[in-house]
C-alpha atoms as a PDB file:
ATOM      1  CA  UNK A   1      64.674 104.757 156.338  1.00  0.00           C
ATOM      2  CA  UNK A   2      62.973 104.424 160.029  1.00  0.00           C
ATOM      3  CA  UNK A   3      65.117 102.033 161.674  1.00  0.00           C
ATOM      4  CA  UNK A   4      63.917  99.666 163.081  1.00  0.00           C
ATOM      5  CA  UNK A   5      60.291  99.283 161.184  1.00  0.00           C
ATOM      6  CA  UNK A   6      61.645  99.481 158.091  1.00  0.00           C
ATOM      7  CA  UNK A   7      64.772  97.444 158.043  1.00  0.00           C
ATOM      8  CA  UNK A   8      63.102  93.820 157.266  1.00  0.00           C
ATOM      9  CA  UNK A   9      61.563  95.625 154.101  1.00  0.00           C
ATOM     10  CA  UNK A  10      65.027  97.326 153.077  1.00  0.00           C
ATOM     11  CA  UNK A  11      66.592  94.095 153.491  1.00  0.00           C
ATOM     12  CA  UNK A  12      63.423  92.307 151.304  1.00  0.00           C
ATOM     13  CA  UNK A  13      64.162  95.111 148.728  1.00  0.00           C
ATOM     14  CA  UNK A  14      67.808  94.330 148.422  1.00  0.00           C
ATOM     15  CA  UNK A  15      67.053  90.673 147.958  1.00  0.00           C
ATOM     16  CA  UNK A  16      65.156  91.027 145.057  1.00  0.00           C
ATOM     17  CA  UNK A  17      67.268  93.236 143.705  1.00  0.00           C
ATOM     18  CA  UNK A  18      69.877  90.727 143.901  1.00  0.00           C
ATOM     19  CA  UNK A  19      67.805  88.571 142.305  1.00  0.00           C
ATOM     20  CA  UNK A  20      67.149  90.610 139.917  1.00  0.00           C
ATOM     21  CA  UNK A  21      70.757  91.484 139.091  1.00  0.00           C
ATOM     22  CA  UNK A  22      69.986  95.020 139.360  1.00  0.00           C
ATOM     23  CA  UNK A  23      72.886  97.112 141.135  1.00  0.00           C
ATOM     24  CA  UNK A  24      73.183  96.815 145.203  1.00  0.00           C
ATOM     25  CA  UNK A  25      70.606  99.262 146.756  1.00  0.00           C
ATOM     26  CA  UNK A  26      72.250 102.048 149.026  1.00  0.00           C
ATOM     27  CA  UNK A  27      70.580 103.280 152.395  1.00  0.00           C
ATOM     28  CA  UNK A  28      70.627 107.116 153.974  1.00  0.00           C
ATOM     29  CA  UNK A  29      69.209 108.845 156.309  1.00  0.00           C
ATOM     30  CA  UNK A  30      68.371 112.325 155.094  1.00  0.00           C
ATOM     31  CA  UNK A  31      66.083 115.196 155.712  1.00  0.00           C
ATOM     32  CA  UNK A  32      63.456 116.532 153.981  1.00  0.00           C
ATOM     33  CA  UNK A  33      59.888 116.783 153.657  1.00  0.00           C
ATOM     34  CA  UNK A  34      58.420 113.461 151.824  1.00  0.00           C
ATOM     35  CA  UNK A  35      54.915 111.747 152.640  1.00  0.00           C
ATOM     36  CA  UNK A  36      57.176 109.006 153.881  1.00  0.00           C
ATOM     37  CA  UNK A  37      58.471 110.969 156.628  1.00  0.00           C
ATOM     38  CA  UNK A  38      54.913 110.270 158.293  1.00  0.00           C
ATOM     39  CA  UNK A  39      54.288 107.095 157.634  1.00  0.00           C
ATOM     40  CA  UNK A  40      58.129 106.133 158.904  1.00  0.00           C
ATOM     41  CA  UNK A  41      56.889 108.265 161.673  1.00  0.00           C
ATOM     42  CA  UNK A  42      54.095 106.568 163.529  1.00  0.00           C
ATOM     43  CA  UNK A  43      56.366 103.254 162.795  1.00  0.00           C
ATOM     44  CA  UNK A  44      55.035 101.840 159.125  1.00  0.00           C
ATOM     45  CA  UNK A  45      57.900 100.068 157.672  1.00  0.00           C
ATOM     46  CA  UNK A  46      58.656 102.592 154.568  1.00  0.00           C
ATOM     47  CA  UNK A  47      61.205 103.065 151.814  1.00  0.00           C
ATOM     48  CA  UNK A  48      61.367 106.100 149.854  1.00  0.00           C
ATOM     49  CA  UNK A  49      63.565 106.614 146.764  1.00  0.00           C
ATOM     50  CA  UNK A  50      62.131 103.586 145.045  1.00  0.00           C
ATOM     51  CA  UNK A  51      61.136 105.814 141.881  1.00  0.00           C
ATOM     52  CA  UNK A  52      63.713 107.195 139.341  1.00  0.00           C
ATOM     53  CA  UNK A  53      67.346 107.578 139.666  1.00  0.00           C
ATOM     54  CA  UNK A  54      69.175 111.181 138.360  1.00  0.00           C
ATOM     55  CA  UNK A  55      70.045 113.839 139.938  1.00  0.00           C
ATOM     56  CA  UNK A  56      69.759 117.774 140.298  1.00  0.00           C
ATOM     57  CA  UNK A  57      66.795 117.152 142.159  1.00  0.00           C
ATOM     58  CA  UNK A  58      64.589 120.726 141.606  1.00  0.00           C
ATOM     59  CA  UNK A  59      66.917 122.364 140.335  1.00  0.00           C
ATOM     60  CA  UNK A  60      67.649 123.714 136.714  1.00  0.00           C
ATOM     61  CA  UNK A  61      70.219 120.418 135.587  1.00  0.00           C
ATOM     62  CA  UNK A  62      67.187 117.887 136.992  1.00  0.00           C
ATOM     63  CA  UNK A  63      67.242 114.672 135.268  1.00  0.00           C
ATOM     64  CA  UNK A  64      66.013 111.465 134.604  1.00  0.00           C
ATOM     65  CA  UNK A  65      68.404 108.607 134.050  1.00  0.00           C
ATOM     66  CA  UNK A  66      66.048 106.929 131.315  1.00  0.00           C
ATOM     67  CA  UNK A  67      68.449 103.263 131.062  1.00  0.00           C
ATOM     68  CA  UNK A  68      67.155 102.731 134.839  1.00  0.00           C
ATOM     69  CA  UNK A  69      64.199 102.955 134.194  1.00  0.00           C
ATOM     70  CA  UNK A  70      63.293  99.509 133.448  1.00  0.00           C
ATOM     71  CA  UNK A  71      65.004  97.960 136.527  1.00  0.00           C
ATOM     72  CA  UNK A  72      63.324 100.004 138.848  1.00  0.00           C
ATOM     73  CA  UNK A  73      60.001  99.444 137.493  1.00  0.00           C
ATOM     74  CA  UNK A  74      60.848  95.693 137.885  1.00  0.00           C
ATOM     75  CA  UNK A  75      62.283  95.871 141.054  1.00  0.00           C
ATOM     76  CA  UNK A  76      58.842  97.663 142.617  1.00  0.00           C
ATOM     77  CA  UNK A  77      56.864  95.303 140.593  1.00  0.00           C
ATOM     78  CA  UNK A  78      59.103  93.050 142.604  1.00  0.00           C
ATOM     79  CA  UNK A  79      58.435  94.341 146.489  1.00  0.00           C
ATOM     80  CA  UNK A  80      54.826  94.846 145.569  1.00  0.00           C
ATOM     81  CA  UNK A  81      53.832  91.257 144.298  1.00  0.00           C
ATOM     82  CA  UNK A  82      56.203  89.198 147.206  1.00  0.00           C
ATOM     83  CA  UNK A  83      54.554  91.559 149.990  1.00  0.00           C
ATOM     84  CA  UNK A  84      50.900  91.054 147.963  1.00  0.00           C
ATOM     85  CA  UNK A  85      51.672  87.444 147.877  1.00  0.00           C
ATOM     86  CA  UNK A  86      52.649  87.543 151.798  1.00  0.00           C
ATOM     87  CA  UNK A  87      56.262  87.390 152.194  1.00  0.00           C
ATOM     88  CA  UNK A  88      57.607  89.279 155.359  1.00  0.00           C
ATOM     89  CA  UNK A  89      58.540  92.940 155.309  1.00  0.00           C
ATOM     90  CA  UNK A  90      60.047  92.378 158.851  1.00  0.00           C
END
């Protein structure tokens, strides 16, 4: 997460999730190559790691946790219709 531009939509994120009563959402600051790196970049507010939970990421062992499926569909649905609708990312 970009600091500073992204922390209002983090913090909208965790909200609904709360309201959701889906589990607390974590925050790191990693490397790697994602499309988000350039949008966080020139100072877009952006979240990535929104999509499915597992682990073994490209590896042999990759997986999908299928049971979380559902919450994080509703949970983007979420972020997506309150920013649509107008509410503050920031």
């Amino acid at each position: 997460m970009d600091g500073a531009s992204s922390a209002g939509l983090y913090t909208r994120a965790q909200k609904l999730a709360a309201e959701l009563r889906l589990p607390p959402l974590t925050c790191a600051a990693v490397g790697g190559a994602s499309d988000g790196n350039f949008t966080a970049g020139v100072g877009t507010p952006t979240l990535d790691g929104l999509g499915a939970v597992g682990g073994g990421a490209h590896a042999d062992d990759e997986h999908v946790l299928i049971d979380a499926l559902p919450g994080r569909t509703a949970l983007l649905t979420a972020l997506i219709a309150d920013l649509l609708a107008g509410g503050r990312a920031a």
